[in-house]
N, C-alpha and C. Protein backbone atom coordinates (compact mmCIF):
# COMPACT_ATOMS: atom_id res chain seq x y z
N UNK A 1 86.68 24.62 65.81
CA UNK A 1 85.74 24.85 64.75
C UNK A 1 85.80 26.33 64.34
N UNK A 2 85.98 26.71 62.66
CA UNK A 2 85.65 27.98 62.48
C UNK A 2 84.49 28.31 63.13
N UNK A 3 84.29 30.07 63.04
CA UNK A 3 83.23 30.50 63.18
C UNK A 3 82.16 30.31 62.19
N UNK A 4 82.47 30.47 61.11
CA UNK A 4 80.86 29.91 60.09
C UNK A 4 81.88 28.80 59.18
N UNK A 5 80.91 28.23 58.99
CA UNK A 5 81.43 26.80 58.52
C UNK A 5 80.13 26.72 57.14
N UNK A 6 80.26 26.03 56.33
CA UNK A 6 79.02 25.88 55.36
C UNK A 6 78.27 25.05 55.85
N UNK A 7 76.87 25.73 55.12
CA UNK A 7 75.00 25.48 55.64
C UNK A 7 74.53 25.42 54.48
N UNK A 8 73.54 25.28 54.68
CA UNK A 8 72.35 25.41 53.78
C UNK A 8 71.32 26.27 54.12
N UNK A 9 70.60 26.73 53.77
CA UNK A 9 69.76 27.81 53.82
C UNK A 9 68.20 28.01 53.12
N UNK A 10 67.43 27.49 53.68
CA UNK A 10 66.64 27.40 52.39
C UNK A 10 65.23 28.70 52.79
N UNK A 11 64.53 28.95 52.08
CA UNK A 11 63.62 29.72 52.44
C UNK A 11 62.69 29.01 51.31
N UNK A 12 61.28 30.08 51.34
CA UNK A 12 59.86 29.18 50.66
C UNK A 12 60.38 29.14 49.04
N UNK A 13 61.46 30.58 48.29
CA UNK A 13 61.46 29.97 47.11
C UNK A 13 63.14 30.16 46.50
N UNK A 14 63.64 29.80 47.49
CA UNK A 14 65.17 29.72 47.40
C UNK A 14 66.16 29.16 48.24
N UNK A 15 67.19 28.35 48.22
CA UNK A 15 68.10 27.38 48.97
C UNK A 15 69.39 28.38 48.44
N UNK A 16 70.07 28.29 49.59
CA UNK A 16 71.49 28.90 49.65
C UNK A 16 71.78 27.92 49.59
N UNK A 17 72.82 26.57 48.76
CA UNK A 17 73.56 25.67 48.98
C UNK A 17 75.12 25.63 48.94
N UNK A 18 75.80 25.27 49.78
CA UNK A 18 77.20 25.38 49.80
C UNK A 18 77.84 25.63 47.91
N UNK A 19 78.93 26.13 47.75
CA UNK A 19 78.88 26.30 46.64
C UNK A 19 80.16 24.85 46.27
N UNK A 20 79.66 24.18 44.85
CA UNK A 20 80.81 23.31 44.63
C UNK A 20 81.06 23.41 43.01
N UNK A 21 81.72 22.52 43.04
CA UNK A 21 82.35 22.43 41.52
C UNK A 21 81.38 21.35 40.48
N UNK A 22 80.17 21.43 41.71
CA UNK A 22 78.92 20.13 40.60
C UNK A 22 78.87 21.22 40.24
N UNK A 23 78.34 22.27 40.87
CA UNK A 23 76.78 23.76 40.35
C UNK A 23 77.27 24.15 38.98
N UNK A 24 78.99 23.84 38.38
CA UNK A 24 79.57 24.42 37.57
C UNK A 24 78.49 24.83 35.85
N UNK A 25 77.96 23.21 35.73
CA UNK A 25 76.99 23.43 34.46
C UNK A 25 75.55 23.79 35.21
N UNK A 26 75.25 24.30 35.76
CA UNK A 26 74.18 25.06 36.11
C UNK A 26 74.11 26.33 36.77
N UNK A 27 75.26 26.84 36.89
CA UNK A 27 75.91 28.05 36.79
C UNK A 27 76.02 28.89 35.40
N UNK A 28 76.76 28.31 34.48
CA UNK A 28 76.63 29.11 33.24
C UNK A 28 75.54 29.02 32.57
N UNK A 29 74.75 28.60 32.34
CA UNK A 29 73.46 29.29 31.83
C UNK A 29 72.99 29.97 32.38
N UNK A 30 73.33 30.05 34.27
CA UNK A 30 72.83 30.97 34.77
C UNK A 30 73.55 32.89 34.30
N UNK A 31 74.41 32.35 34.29
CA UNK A 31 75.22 33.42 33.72
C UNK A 31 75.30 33.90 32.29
N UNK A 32 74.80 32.99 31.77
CA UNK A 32 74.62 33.42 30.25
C UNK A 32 73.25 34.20 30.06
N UNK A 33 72.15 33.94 30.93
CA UNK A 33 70.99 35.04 31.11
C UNK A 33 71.06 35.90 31.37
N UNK A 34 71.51 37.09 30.11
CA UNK A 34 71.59 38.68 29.99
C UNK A 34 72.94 38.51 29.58
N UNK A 35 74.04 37.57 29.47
CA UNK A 35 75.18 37.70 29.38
C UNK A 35 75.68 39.28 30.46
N UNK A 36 75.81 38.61 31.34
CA UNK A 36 75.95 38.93 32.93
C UNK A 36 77.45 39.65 32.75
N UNK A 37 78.45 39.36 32.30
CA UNK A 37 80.14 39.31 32.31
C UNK A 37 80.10 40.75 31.60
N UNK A 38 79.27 41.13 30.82
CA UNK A 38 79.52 42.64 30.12
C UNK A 38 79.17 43.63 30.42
N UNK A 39 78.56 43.52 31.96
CA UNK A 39 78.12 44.94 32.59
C UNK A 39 80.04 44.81 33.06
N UNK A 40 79.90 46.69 32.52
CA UNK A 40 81.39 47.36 32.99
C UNK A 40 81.57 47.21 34.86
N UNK A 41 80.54 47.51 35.49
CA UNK A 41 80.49 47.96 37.01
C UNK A 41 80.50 46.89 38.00
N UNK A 42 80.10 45.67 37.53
CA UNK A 42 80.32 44.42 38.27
C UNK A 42 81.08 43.35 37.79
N UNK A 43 81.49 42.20 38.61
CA UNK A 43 82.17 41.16 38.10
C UNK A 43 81.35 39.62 38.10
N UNK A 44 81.03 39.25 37.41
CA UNK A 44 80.26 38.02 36.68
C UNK A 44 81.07 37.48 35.92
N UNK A 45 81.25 36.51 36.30
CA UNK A 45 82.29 35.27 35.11
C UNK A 45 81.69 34.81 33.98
N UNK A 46 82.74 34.95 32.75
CA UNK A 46 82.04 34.67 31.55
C UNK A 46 81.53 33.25 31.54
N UNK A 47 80.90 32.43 31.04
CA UNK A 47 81.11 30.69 30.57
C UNK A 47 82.37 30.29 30.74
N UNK A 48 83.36 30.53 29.92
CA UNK A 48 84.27 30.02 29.50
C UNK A 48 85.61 29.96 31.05
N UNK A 49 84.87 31.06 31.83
CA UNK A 49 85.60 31.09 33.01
C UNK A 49 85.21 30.86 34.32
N UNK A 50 83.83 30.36 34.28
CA UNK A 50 83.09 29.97 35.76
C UNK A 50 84.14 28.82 36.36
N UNK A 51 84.96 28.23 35.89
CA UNK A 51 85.01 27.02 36.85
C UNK A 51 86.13 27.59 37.68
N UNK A 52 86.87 28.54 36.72
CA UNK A 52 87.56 28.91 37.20
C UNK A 52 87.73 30.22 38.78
N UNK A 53 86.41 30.68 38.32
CA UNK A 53 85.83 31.71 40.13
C UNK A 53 84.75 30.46 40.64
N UNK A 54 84.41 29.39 40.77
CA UNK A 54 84.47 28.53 41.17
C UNK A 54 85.58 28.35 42.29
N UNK A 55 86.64 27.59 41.45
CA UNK A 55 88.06 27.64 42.07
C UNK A 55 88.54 28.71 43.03
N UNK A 56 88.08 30.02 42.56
CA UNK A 56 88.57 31.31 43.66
C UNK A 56 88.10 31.13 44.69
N UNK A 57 86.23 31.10 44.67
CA UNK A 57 85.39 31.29 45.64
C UNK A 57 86.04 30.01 46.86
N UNK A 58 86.05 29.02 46.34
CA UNK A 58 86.73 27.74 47.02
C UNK A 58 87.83 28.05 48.03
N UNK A 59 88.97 28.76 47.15
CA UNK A 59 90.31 28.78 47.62
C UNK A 59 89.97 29.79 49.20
N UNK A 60 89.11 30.95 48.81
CA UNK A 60 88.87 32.11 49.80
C UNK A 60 88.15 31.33 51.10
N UNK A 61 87.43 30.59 50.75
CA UNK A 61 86.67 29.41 51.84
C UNK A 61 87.87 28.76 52.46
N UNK A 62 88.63 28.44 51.97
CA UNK A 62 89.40 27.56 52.24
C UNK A 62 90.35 28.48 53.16
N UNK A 63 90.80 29.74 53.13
CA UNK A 63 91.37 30.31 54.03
C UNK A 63 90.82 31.12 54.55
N UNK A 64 89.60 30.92 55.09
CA UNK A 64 89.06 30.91 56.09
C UNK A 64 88.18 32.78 55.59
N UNK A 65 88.17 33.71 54.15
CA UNK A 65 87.75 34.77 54.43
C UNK A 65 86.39 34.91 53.27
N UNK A 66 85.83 33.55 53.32
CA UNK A 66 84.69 33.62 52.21
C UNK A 66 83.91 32.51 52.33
N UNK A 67 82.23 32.65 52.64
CA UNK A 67 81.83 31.58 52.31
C UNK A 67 80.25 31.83 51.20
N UNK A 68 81.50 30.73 49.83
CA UNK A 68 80.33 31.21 48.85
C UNK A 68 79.03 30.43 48.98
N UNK A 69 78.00 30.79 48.27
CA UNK A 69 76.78 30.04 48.03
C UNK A 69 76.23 29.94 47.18
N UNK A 70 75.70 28.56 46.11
CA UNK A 70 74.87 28.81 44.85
C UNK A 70 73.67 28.97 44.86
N UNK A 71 72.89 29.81 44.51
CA UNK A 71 71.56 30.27 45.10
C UNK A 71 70.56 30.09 44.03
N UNK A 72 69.74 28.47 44.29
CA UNK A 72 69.28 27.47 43.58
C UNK A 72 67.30 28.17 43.65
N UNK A 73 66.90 28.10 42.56
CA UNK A 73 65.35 28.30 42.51
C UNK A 73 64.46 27.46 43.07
N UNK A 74 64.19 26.75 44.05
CA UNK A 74 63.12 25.70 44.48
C UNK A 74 62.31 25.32 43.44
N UNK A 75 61.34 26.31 42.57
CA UNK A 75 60.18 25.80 41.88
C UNK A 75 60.99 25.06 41.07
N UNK A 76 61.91 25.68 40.20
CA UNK A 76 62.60 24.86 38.80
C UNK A 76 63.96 23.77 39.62
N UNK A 77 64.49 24.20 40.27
CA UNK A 77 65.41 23.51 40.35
C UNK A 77 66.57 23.99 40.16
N UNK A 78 66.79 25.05 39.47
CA UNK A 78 67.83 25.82 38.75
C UNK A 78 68.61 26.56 39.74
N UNK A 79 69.94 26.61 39.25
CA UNK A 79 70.62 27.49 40.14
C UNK A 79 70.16 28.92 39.39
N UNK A 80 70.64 29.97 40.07
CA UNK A 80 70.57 31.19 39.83
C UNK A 80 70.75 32.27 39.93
N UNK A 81 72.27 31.84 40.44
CA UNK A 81 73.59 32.82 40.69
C UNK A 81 74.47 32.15 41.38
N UNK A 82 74.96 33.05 42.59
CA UNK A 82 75.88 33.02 43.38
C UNK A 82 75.88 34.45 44.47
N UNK A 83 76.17 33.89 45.32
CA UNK A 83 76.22 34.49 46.63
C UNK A 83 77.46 34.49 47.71
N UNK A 84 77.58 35.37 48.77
CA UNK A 84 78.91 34.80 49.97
C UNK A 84 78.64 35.63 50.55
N UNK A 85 79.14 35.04 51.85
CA UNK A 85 79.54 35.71 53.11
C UNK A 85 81.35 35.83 52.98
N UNK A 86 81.53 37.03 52.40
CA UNK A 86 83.04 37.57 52.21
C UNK A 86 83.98 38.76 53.47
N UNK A 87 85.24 38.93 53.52
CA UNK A 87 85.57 39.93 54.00
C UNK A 87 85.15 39.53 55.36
N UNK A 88 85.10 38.28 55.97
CA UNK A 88 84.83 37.43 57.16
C UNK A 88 86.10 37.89 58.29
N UNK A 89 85.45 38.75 59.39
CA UNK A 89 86.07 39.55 60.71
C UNK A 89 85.32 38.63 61.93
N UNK A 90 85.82 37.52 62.02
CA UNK A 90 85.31 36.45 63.15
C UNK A 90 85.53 37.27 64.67
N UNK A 91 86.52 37.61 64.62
CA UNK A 91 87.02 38.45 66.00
C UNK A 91 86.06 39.95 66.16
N UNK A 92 85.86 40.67 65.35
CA UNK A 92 84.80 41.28 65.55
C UNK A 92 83.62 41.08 64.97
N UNK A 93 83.01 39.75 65.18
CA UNK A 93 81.78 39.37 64.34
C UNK A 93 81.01 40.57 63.64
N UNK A 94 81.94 40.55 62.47
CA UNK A 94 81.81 41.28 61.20
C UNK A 94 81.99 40.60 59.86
N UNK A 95 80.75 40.78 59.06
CA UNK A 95 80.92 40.07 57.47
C UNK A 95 80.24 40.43 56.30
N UNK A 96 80.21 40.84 55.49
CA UNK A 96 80.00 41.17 54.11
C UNK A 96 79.28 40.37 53.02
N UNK A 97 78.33 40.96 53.14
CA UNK A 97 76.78 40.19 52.10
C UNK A 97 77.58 40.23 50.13
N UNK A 98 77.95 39.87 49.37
CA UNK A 98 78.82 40.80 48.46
C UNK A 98 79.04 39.48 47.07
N UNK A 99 79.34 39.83 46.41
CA UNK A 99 79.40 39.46 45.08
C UNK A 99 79.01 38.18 44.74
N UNK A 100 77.30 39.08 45.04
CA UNK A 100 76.31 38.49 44.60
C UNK A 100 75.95 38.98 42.82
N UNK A 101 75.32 37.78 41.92
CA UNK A 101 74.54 38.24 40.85
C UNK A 101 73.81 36.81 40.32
N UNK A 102 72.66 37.25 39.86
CA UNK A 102 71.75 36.64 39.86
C UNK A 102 71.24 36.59 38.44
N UNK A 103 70.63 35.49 37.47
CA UNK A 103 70.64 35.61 36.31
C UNK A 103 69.61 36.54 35.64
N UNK A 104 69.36 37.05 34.77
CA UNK A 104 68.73 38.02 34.56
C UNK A 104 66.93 37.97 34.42
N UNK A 105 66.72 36.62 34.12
CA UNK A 105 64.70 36.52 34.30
C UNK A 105 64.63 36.51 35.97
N UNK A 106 65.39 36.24 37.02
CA UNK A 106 64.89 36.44 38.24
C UNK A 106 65.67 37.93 39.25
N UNK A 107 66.35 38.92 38.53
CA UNK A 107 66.76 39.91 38.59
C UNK A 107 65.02 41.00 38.79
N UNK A 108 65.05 41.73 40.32
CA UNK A 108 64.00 42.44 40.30
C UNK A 108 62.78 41.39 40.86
N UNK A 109 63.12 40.21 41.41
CA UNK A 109 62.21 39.65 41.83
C UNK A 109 62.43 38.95 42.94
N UNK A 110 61.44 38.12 44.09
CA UNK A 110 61.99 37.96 45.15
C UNK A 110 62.94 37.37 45.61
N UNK A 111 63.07 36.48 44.39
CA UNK A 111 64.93 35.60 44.52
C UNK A 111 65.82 36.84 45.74
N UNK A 112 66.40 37.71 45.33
CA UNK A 112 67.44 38.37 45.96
C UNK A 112 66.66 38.75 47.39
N UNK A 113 65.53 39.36 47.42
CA UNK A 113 65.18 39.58 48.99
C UNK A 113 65.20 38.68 49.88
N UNK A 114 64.85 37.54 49.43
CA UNK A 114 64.51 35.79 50.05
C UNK A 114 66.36 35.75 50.42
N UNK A 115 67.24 35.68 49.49
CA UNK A 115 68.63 35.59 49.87
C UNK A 115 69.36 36.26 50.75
N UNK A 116 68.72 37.83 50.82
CA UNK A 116 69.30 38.51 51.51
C UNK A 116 69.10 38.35 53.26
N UNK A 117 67.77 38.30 53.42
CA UNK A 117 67.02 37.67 54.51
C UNK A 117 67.34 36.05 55.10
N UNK A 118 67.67 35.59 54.01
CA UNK A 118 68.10 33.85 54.74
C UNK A 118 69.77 34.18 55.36
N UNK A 119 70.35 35.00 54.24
CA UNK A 119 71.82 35.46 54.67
C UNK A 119 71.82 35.89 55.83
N UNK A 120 71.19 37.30 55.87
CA UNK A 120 71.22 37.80 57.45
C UNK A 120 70.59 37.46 58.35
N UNK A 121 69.61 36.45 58.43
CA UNK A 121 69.00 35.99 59.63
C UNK A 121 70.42 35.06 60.01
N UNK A 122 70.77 34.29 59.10
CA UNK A 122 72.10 33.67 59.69
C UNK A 122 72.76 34.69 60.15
N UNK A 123 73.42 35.48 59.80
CA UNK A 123 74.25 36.15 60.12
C UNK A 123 74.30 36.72 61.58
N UNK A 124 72.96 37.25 61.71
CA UNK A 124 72.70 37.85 63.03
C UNK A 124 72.20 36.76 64.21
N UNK A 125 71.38 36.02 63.63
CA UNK A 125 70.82 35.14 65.10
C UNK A 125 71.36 33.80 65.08
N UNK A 126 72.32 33.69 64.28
CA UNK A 126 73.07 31.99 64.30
C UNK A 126 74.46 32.80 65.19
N UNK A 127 75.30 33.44 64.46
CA UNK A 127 76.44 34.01 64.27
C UNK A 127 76.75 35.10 64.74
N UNK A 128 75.67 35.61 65.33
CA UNK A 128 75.11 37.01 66.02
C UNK A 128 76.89 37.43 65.77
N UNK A 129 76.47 38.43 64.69
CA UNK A 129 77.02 39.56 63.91
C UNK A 129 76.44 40.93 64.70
N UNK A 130 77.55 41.71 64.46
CA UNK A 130 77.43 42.95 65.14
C UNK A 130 77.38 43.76 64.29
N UNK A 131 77.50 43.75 62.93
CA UNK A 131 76.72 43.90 61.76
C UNK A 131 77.71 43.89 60.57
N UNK A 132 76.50 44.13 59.65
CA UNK A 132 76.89 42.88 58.35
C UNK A 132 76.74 44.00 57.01
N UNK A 133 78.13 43.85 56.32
CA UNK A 133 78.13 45.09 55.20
C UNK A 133 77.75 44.74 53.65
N UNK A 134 77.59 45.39 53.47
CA UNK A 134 77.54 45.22 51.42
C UNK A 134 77.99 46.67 50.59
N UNK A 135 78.91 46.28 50.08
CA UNK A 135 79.57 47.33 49.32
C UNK A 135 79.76 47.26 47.53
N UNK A 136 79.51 47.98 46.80
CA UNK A 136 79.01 47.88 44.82
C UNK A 136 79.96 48.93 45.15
N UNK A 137 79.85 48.98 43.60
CA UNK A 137 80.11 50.33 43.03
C UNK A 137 79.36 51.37 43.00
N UNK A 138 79.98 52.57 42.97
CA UNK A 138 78.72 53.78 43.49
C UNK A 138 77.89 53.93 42.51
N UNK A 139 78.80 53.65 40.97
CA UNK A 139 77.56 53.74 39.53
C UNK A 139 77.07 52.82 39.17
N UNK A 140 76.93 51.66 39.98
CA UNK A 140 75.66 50.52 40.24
C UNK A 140 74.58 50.76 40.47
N UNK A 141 74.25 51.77 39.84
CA UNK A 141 72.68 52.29 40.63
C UNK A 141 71.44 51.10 40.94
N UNK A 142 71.52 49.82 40.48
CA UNK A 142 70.50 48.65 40.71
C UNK A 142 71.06 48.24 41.83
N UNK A 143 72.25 47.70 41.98
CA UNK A 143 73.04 47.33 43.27
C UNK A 143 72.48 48.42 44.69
N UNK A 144 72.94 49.04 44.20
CA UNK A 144 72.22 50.28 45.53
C UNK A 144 70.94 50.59 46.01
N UNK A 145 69.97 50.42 44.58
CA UNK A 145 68.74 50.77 45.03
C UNK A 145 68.17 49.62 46.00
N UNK A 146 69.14 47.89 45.37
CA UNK A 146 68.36 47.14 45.97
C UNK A 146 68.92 46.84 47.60
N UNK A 147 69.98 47.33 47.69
CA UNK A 147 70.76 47.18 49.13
C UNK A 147 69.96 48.74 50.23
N UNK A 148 69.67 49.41 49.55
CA UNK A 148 69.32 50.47 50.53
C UNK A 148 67.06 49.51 50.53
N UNK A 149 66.72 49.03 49.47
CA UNK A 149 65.69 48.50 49.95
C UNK A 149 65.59 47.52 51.27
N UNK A 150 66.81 46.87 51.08
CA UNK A 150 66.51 46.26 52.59
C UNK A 150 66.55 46.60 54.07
N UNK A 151 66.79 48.39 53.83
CA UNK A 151 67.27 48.95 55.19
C UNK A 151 68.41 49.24 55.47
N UNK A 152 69.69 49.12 54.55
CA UNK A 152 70.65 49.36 54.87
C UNK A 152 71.55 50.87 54.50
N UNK A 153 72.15 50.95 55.51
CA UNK A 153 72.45 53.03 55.58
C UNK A 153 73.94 52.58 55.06
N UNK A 154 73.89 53.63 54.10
CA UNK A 154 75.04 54.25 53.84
C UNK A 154 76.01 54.57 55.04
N UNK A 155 77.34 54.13 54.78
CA UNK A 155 78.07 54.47 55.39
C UNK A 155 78.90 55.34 54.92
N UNK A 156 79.29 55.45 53.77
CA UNK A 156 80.28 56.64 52.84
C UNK A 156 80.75 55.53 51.70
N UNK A 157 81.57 56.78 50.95
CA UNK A 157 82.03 56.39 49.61
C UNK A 157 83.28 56.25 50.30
N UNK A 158 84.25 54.88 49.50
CA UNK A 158 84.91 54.73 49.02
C UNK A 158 85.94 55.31 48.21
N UNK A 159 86.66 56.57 48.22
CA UNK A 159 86.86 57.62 46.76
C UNK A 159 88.53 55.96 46.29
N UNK A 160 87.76 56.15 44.69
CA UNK A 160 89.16 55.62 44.05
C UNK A 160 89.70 54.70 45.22
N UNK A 161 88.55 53.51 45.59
CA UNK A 161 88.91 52.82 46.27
C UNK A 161 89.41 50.93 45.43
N UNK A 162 88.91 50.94 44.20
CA UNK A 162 89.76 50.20 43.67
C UNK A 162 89.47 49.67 42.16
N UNK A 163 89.84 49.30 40.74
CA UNK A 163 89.55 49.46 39.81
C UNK A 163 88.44 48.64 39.16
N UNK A 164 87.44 49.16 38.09
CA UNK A 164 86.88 48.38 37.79
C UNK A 164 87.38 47.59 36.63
N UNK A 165 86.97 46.61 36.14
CA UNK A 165 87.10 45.51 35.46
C UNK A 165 87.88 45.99 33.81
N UNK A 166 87.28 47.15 33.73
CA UNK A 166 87.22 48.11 32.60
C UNK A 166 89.22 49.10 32.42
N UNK A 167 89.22 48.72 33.85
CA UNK A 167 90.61 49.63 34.18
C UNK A 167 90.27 51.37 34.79
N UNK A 168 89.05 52.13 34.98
CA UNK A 168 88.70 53.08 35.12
C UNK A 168 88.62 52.70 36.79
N UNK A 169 88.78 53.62 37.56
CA UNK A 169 88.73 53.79 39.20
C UNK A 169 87.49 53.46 39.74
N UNK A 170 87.18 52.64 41.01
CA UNK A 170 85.65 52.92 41.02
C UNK A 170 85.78 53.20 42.66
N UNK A 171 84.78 54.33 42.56
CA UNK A 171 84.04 54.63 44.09
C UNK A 171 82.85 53.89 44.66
N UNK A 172 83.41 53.14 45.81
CA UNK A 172 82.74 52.04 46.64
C UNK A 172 81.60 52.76 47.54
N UNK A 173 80.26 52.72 47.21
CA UNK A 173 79.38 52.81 48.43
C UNK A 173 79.45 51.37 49.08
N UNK A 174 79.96 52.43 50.40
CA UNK A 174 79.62 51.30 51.54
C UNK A 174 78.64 50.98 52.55
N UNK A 175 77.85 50.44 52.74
CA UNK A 175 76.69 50.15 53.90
C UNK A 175 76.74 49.15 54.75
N UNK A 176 75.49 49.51 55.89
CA UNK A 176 75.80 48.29 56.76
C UNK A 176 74.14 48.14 57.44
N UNK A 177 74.11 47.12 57.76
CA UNK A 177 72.51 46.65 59.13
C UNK A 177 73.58 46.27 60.28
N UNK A 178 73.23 47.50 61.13
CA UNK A 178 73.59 46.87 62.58
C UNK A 178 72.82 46.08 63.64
N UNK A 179 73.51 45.49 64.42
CA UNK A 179 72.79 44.53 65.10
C UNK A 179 71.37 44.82 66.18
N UNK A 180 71.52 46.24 66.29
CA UNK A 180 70.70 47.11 66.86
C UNK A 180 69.53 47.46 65.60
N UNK A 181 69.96 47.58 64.58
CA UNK A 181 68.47 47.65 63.08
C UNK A 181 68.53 46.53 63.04
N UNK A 182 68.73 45.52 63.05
CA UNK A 182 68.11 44.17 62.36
C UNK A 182 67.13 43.49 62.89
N UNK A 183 66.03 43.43 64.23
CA UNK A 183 65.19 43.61 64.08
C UNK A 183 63.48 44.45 63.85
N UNK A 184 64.00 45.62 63.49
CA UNK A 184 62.68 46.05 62.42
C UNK A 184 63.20 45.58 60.67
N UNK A 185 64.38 45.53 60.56
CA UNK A 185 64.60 45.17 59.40
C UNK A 185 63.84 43.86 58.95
N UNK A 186 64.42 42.85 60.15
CA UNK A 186 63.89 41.32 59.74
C UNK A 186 62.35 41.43 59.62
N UNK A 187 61.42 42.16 60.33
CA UNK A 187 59.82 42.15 60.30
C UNK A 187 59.90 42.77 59.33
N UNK A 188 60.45 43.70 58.88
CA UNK A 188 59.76 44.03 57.31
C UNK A 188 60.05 43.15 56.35
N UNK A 189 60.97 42.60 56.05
CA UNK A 189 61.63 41.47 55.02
C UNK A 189 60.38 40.53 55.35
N UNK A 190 60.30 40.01 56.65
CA UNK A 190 59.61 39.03 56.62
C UNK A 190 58.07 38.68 56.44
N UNK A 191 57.83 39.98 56.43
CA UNK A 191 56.57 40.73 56.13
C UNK A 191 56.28 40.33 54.92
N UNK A 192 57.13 40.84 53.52
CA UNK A 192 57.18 40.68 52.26
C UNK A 192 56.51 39.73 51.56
N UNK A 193 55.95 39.76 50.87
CA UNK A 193 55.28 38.32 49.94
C UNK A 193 56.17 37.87 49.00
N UNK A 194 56.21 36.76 48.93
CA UNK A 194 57.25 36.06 47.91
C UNK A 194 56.87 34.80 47.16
């Protein structure tokens, strides 16, 4: 048996569900809220190309270094992004919270804390991770503010560590929760109202 295999995940107002090729039409509208694909600093699939990072996210599962998730709204029903456990180091239970985005009316609200928290409680007390990274771009300043909200330290930049979408260089902040912070981390998350 791999080491993580797909789950489900649910918390009071969000389900991590394995990701498939149904979520496909309830994916792009998710993605069409804010038209997501035209921020320069991240990567969000247009409409016309979800099925196709669909297909990626799949293939990376499939060899064993990604496991995506569609990250569905409980109250509505709606999906409302996408999520993974990427950059998967089974041998040094090590893995990467990461290209995540979320549609833009639940952007800034507890959707992403609820995800981040269902993610790493797996991560650490299923899978007991020795800790677990998330890395943006350094001029993501939303990406960052909301990854250092959950407790997580900087580890360094990235310099001209690889291009953005745009063709311009981008410098990677990198962070991490080690297995030694993750519980005051988890009591504050879990603390949170949602």
């Amino acid at each position: 048996m791999a080491w993580i295999e797909p789950v489900t995940l649910s918390g009071k107002s969000v389900t991590l569900a394995p990701l498939s090729k149904e979520h496909h039409d309830e994916l792009v509208p998710a993605a069409s809220d804010g038209e997501l694909w035209n921020l320069w600093y991240t990567t969000v699939p247009e409409p016309a190309g979800m099925m196709a990072e669909i297909d990626r996210r799949l293939a990376l599962q499939e060899r064993g270094s990604m496991l995506p998730f569609t990250i569905i709204e409980r109250a509505t029903g709606r999906a409302a992004g996408m999520t993974t456990y990427m950059n998967i180091d089974s041998e040094n239970r090590r893995l990467e919270i990461g290209s995540t985005w979320l549609r833009k009316s639940v952007q800034r609200t507890a959707v992403n804390t609820e995800c981040k928290l269902l993610l790493l409680s797996h991560a650490f007390d299923t899978l007991k991770c020795i800790a677990v990274e998330f890395r943006t771009s350094s001029a993501n300043a939303q990406s960052r503010r909301a990854i250092e909200r959950l407790g997580a330290k900087l580890d360094g930049i990235l310099r001209s560590h690889a291009l953005h979408k745009n063709g311009t260089l981008r410098d990677t902040a990198a962070y991490s929760i080690t297995v030694a912070e993750w519980p005051e981390i988890e009591r504050r998350l879990t603390a949170a109202s949602w």
